[in-house]
C-alpha atoms as a PDB file:
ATOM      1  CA  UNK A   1      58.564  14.224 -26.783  1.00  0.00           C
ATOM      2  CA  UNK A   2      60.003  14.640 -23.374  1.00  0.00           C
ATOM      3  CA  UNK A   3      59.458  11.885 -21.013  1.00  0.00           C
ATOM      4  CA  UNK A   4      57.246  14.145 -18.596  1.00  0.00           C
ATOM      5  CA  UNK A   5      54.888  14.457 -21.657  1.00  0.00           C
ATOM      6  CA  UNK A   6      55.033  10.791 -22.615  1.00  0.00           C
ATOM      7  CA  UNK A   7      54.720   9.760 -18.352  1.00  0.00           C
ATOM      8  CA  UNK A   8      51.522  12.742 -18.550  1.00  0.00           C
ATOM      9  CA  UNK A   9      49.924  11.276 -21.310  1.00  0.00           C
ATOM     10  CA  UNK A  10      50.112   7.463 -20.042  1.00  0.00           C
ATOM     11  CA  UNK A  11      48.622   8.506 -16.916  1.00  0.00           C
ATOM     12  CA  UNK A  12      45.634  10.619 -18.699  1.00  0.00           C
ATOM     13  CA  UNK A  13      45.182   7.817 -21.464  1.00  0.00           C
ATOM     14  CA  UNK A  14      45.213   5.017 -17.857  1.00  0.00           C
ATOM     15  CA  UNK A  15      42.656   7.404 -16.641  1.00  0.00           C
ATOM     16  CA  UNK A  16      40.359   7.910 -19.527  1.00  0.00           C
ATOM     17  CA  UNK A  17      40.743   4.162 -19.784  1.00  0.00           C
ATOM     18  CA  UNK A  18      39.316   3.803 -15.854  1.00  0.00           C
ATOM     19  CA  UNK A  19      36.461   6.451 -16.245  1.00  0.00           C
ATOM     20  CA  UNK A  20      35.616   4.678 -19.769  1.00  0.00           C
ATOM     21  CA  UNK A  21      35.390   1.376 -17.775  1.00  0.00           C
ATOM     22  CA  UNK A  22      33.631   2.930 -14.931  1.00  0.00           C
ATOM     23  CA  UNK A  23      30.936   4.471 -16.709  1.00  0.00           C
ATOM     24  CA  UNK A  24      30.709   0.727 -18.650  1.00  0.00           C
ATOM     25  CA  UNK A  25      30.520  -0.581 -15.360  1.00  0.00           C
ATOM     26  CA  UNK A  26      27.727   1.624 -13.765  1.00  0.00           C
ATOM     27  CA  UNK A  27      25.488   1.257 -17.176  1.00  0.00           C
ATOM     28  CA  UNK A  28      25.737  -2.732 -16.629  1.00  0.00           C
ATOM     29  CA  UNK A  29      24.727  -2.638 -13.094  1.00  0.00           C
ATOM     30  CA  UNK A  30      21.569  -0.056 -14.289  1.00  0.00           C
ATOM     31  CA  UNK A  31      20.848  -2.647 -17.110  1.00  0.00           C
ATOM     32  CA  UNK A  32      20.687  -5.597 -14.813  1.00  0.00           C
ATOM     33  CA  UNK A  33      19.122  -3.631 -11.659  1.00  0.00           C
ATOM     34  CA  UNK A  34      16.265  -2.607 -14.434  1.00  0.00           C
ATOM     35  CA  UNK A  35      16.135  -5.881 -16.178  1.00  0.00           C
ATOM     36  CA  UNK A  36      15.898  -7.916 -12.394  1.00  0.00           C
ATOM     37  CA  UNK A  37      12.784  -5.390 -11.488  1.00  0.00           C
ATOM     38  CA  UNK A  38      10.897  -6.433 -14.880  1.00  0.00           C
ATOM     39  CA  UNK A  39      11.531  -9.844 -14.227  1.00  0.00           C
ATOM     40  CA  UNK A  40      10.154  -9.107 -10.619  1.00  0.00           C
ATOM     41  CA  UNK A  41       6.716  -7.340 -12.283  1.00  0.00           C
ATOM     42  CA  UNK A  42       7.326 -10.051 -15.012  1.00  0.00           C
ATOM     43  CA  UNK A  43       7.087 -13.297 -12.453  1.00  0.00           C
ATOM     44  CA  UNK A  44       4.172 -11.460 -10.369  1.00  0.00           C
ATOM     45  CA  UNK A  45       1.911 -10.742 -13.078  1.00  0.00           C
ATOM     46  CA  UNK A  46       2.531 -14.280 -14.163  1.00  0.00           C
ATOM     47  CA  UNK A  47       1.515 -15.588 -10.707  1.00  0.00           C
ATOM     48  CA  UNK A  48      -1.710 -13.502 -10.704  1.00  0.00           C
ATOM     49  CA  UNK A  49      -2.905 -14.522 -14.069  1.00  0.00           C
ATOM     50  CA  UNK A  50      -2.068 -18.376 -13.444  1.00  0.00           C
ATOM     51  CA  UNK A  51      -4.517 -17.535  -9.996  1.00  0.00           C
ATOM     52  CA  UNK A  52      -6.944 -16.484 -12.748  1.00  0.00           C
ATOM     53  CA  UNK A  53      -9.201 -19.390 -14.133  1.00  0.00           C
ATOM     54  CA  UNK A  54      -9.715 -19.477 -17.681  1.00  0.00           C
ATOM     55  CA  UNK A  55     -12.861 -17.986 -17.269  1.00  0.00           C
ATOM     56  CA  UNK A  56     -12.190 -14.986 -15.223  1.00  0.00           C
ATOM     57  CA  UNK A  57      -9.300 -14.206 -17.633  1.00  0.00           C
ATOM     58  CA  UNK A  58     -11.871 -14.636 -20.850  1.00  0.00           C
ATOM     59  CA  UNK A  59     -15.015 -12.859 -18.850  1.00  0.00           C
ATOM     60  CA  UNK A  60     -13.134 -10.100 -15.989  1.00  0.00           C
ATOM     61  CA  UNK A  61     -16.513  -7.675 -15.836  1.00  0.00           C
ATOM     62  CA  UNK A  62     -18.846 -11.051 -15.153  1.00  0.00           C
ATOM     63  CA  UNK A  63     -15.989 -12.783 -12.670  1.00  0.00           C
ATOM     64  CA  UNK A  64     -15.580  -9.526 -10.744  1.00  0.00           C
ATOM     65  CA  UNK A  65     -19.010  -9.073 -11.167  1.00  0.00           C
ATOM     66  CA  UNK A  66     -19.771 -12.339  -9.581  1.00  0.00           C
ATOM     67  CA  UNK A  67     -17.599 -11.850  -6.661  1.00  0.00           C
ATOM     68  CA  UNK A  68     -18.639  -8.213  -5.565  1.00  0.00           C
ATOM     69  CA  UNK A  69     -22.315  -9.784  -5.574  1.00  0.00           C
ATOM     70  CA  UNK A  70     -21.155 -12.818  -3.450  1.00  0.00           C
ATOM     71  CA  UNK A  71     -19.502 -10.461  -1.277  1.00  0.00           C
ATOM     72  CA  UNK A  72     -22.670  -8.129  -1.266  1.00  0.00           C
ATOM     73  CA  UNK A  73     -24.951 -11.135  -0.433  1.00  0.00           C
ATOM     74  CA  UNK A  74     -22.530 -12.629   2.098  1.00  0.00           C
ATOM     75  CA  UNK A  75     -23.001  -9.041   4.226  1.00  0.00           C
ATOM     76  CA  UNK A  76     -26.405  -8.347   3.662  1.00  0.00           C
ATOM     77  CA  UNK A  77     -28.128 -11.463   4.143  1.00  0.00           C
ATOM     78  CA  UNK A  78     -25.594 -12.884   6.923  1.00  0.00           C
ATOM     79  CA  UNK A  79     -26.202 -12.115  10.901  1.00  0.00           C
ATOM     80  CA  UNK A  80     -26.659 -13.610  14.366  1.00  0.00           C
ATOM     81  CA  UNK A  81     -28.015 -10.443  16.172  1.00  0.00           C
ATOM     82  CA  UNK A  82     -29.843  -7.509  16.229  1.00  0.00           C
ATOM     83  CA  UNK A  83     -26.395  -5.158  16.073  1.00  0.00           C
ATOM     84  CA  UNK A  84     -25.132  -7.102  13.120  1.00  0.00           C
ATOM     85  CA  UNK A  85     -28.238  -6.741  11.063  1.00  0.00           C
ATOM     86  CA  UNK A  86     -28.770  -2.970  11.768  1.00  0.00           C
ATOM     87  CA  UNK A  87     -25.249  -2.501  10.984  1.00  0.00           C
ATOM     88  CA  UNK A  88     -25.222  -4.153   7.616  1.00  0.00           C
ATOM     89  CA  UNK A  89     -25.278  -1.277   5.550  1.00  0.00           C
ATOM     90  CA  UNK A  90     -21.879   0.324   6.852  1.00  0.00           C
ATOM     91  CA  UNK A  91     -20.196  -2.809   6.366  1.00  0.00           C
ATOM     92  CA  UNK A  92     -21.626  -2.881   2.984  1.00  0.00           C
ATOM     93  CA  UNK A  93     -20.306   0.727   2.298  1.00  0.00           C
ATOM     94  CA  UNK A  94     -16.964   0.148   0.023  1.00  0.00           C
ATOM     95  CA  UNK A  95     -18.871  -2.540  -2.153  1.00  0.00           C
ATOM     96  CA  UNK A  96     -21.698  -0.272  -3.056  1.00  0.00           C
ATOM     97  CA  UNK A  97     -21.952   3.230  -4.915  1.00  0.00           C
ATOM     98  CA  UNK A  98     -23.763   6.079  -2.945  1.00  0.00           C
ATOM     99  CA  UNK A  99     -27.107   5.781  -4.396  1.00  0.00           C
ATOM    100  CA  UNK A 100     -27.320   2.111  -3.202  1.00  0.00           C
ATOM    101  CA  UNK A 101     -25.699   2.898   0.189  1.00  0.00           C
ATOM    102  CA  UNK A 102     -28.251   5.771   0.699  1.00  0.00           C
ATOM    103  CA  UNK A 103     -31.149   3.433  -0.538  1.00  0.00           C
ATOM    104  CA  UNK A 104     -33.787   3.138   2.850  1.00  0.00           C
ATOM    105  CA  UNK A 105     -35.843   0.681   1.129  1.00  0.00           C
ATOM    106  CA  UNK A 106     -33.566  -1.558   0.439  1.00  0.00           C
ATOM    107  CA  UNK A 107     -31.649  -0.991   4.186  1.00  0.00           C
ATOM    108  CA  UNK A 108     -35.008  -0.458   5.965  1.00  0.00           C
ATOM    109  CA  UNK A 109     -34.461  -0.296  10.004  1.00  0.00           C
ATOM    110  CA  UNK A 110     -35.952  -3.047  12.005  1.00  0.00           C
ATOM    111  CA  UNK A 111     -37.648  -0.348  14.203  1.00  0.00           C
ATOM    112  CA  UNK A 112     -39.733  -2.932  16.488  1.00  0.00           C
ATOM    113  CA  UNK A 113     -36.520  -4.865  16.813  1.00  0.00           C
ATOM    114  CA  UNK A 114     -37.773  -8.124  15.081  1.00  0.00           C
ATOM    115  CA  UNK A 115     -34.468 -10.398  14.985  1.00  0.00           C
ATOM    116  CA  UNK A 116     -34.008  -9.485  18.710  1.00  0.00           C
ATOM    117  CA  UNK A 117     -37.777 -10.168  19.691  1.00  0.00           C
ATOM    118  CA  UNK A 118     -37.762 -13.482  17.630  1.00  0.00           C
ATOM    119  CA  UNK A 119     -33.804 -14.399  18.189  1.00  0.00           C
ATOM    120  CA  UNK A 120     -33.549 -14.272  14.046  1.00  0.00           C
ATOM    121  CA  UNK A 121     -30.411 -15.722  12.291  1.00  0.00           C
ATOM    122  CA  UNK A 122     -29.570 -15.249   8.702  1.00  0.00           C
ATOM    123  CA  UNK A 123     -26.792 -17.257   7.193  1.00  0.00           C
ATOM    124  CA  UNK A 124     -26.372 -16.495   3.837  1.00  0.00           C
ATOM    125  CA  UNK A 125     -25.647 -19.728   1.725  1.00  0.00           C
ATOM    126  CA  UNK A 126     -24.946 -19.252  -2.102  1.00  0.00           C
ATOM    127  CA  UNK A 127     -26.489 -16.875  -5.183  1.00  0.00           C
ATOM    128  CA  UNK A 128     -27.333 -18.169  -8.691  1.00  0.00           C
ATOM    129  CA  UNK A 129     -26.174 -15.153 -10.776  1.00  0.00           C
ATOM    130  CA  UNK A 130     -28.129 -15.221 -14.429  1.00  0.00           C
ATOM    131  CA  UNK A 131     -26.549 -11.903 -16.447  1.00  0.00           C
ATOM    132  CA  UNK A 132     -29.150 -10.321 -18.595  1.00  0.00           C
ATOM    133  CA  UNK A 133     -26.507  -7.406 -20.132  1.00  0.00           C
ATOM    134  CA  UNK A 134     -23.255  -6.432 -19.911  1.00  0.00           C
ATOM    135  CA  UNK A 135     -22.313  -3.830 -21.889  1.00  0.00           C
ATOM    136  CA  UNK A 136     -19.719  -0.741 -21.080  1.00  0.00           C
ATOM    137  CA  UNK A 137     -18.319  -2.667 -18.608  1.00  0.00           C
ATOM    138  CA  UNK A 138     -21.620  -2.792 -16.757  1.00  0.00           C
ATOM    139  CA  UNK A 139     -23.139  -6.285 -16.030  1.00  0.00           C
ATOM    140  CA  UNK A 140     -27.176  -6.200 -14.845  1.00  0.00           C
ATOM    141  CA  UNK A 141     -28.007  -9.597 -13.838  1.00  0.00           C
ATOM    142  CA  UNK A 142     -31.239 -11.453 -11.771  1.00  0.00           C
ATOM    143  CA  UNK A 143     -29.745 -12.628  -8.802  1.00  0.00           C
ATOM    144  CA  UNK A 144     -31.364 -15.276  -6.812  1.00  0.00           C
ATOM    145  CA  UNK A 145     -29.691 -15.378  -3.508  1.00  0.00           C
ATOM    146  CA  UNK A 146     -30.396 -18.418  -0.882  1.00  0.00           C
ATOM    147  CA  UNK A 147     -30.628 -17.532   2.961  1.00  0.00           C
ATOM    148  CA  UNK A 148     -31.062 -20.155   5.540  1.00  0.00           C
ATOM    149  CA  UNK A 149     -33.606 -18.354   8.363  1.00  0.00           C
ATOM    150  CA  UNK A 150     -33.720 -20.087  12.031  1.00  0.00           C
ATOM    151  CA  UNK A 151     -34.750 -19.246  15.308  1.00  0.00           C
ATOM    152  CA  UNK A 152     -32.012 -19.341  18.058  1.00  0.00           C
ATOM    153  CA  UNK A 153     -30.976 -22.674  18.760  1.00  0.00           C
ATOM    154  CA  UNK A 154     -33.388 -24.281  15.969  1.00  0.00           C
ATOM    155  CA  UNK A 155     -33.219 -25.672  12.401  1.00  0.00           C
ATOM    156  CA  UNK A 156     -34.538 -23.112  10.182  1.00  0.00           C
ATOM    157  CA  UNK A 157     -35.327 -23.498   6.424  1.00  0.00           C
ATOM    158  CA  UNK A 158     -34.022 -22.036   3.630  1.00  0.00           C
ATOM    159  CA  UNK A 159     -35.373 -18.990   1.504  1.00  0.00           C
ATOM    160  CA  UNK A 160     -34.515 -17.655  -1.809  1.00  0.00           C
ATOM    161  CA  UNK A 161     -34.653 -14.342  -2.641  1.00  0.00           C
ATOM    162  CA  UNK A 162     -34.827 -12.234  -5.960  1.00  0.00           C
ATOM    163  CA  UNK A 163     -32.278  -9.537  -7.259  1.00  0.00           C
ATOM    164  CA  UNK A 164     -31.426  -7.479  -9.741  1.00  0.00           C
ATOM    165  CA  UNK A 165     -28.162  -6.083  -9.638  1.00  0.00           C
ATOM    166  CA  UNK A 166     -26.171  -3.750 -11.583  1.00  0.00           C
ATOM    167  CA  UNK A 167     -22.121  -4.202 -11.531  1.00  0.00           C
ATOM    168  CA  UNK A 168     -19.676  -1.546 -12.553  1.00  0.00           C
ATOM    169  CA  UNK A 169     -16.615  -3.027 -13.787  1.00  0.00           C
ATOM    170  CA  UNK A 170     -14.849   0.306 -14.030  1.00  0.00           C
ATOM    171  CA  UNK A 171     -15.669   1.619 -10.306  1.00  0.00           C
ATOM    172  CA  UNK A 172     -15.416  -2.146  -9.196  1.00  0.00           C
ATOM    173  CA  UNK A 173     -19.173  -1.141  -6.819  1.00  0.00           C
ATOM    174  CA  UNK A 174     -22.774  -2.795  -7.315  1.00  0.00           C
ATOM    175  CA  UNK A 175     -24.380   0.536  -8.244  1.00  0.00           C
ATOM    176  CA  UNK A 176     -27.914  -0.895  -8.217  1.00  0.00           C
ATOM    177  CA  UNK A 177     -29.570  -3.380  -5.970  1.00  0.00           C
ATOM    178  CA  UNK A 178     -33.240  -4.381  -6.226  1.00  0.00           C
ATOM    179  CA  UNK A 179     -35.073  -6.379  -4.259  1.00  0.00           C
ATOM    180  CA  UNK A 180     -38.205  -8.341  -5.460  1.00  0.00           C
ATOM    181  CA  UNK A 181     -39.123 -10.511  -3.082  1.00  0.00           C
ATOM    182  CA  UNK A 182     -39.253 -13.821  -1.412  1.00  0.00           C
ATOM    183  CA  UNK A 183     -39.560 -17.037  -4.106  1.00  0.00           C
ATOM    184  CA  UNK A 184     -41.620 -19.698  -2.714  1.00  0.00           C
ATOM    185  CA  UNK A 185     -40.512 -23.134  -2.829  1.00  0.00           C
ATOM    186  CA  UNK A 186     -42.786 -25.194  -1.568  1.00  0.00           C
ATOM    187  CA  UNK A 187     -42.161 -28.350  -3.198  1.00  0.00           C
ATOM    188  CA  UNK A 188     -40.756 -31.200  -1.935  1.00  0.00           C
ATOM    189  CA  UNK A 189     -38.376 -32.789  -4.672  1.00  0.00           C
ATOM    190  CA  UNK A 190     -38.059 -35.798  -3.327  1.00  0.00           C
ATOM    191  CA  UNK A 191     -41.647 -37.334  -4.054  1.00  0.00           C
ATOM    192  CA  UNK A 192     -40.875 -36.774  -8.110  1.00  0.00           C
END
């Protein structure tokens, strides 16, 4: 071999030896860039599911279930004014499926203007939510929500109200709400 060949062959073998390393190189940094973004979906996942209680991890249809009611409850039987309580059902619109946004009876209008005649405030204060099926990802339950009613400026008293209420875990909406009434309560616990 001539020295040109033997000087032509180092330089090709030192340059197969750098692309070799190069492409080594390259598939290390892809290995750790893709291993770092697991461990970044890894670690957040984590941190959600330790946010989780034991119970909401064990029972997701009835815990989500349970919060889209809250949340329903908290915006339908909240308000301070006559504006906030005929605009109740828009607010309710992206927790409830068509058929109970379009429902009149349950969003009937206040056309004499009640709340603003008699200065009517609503605070909604908790719901006791008792499942009676759940099934396809679907919970029904009887919902008894508790509203405190008062006059402007004046204690009022509290109410409870009846419910039954259909959850869809898969559209995450309350696709049926029924209202049966007022419960009366009319007994004072404290003389038992």
């Amino acid at each position: 071999m001539t020295p040109s060949i033997k000087k032509m062959l180092a330089v090709n073998g030192a340059s197969l030896f750098m692309i070799v390393v190069g492409i080594v190189a390259v598939y290390m940094g892809h290995t750790k860039a893709q291993q770092a973004a697991s461990y970044r979906v890894e670690s957040k996942s984590l941190l959600n599911e330790q946010k989780l209680t034991k119970f909401q991890r064990q029972r997701p249809v009835y815990s989500a279930g349970e919060t889209k009611i809250d949340d329903f409850m908290t915006g339908f039987l909240t308000f301070s004014n006559q504006k906030e309580f005929d605009s109740r059902r828009q607010s309710l619109r992206s927790i409830v499926s068509k058929s109970v946004y379009d429902n009149r009876i349950l969003f009937k209008t206040d056309k004499y203007h009640k709340v603003k005649q008699l200065s009517l405030e609503g605070t909604y204060v908790r719901s006791d939510v008792i499942p009676t099926g759940l099934a396809h990802n679907q919970l029904t339950a009887n919902v008894y929500a508790t509203q405190t009613l008062n006059f402007k400026g004046k204690q009022g008293k509290d109410v409870v109200k009846a419910y039954t209420v259909t959850y869809d875990g898969q559209t995450g909406k309350l696709t049926s709400v029924t209202e049966h009434g007022t419960l009366s309560v009319n007994v004072d616990s404290a003389t038992f």
